[in-house]
Protein backbone atom coordinates (compact mmCIF):
# COMPACT_ATOMS: atom_id res chain seq x y z
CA UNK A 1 84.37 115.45 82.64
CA UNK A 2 87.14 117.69 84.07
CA UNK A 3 90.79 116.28 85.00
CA UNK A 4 89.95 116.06 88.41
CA UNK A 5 86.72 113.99 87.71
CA UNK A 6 88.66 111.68 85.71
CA UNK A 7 91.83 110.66 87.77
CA UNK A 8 89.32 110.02 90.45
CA UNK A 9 87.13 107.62 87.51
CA UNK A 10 90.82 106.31 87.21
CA UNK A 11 92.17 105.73 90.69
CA UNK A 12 88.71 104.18 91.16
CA UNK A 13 88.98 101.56 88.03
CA UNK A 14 92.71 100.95 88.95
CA UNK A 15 91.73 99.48 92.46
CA UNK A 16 88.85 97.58 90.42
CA UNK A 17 90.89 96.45 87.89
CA UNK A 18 94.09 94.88 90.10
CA UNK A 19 91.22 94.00 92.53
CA UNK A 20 93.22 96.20 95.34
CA UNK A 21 96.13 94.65 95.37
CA UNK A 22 98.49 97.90 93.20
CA UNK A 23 98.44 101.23 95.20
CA UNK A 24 97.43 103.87 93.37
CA UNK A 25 99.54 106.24 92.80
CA UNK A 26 100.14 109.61 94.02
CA UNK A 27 98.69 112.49 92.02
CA UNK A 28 102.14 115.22 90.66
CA UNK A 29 103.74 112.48 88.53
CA UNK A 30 102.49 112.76 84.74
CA UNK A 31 103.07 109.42 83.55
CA UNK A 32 101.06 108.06 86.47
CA UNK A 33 98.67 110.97 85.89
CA UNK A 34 97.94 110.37 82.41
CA UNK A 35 97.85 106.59 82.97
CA UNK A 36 95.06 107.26 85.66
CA UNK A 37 93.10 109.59 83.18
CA UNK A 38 93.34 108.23 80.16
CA UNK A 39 93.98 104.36 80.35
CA UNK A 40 92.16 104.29 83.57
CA UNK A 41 89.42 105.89 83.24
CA UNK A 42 88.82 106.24 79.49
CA UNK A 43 89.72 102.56 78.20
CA UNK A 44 89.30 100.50 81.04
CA UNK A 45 85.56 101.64 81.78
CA UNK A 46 84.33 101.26 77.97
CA UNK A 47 81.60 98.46 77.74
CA UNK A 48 82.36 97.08 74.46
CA UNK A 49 84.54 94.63 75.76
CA UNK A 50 83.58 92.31 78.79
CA UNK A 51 86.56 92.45 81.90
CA UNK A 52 87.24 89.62 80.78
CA UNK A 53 88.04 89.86 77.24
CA UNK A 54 90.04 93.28 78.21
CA UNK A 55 91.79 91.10 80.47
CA UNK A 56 92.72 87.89 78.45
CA UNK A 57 93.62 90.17 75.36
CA UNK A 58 96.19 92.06 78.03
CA UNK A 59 97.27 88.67 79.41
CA UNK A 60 98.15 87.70 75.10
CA UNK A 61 100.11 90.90 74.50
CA UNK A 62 102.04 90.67 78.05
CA UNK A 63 102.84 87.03 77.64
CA UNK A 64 104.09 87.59 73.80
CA UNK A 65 106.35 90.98 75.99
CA UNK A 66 108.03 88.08 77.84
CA UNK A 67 106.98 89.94 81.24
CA UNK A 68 106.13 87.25 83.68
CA UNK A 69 105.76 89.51 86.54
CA UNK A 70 103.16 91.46 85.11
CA UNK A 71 101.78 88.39 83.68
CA UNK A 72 101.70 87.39 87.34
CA UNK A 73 100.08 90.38 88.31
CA UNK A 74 97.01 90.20 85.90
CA UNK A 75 96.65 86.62 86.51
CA UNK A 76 96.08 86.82 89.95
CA UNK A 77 93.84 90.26 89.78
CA UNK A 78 91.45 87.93 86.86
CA UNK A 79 91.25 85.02 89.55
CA UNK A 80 90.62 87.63 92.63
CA UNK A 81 87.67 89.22 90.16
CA UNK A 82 86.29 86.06 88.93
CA UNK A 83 86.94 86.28 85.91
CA UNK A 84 89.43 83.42 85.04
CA UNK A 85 89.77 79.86 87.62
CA UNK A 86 92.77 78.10 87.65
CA UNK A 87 92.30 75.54 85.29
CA UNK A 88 92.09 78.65 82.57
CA UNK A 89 94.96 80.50 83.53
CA UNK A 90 97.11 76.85 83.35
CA UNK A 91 95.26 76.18 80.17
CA UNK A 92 96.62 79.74 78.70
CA UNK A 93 99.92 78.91 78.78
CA UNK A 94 99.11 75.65 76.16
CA UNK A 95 98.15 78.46 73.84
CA UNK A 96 101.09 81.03 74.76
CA UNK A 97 103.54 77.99 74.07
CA UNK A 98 102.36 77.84 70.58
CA UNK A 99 101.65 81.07 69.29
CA UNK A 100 104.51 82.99 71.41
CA UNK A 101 107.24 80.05 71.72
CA UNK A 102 107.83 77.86 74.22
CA UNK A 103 110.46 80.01 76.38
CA UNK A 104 107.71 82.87 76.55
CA UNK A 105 105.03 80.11 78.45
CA UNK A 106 107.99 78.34 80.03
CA UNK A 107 108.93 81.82 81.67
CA UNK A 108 104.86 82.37 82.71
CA UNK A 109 104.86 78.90 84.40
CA UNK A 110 106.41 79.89 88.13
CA UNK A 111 104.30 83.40 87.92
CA UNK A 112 101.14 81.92 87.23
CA UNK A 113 101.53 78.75 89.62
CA UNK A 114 102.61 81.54 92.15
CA UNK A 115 99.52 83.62 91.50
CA UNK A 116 97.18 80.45 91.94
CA UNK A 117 98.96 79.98 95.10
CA UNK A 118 98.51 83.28 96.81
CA UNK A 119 94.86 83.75 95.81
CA UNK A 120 93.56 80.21 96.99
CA UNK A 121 95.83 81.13 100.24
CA UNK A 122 93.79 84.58 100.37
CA UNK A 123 90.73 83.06 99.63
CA UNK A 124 90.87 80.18 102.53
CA UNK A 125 91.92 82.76 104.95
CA UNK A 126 88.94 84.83 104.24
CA UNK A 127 86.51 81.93 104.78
């Protein structure tokens, strides 16, 4: 597969992935570039893993980061895709409070409620 062939794998597995709702990036930019080409397209679209897996393992490392907005981000993109409901992505933050502290889940709590919020909005607005 040439570079060409690949950022377009990639730009097609980011909208997937983040179920539309990150832009893809415009091509010129190499960190954005690489991202697209390798982590994109190379990691992302291996079968080993289920989506879902990839995504909870993500949601471990990003939590045990401390970065709530990305947490936020991911949360809602697994709910949009199906792969998570709410009850699991409240339920992830029981086991985030006791292998990555307390003030790591504490710190999820608004982001994920928030994420919740805005997809059951979306979703009873597209019914």
């Amino acid at each position: 597969m040439n570079d060409e062939e690949r950022r377009a794998l990639g730009e097609e597995k980011i909208k997937d992935v983040y179920a539309g709702d990150v832009v893809v990036p415009p091509e010129g930019y190499a960190f954005t570039d690489i991202m697209l080409k390798q982590l994109f397209a190379e990691l992302w679209t291996r079968e080993t893993l289920s989506m879902r897996d990839k995504r909870i393992l993500l949601l471990g490392i990003i939590a045990e980061k401390g970065e709530p907005t990305t947490f936020k981000i991911q949360i809602k993109a697994s709910l949009k895709r199906g792969e998570i409901n709410p009850a699991e992505a409240r339920e992830f933050l029981l086991f985030i409070a006791q292998y990555a502290g307390y003030p790591r889940a504490a710190s999820m709590l608004g982001p994920v409620e928030q994420a919740i919020a805005e997809f059951e909005k979306e979703t009873a607005d597209a019914s």
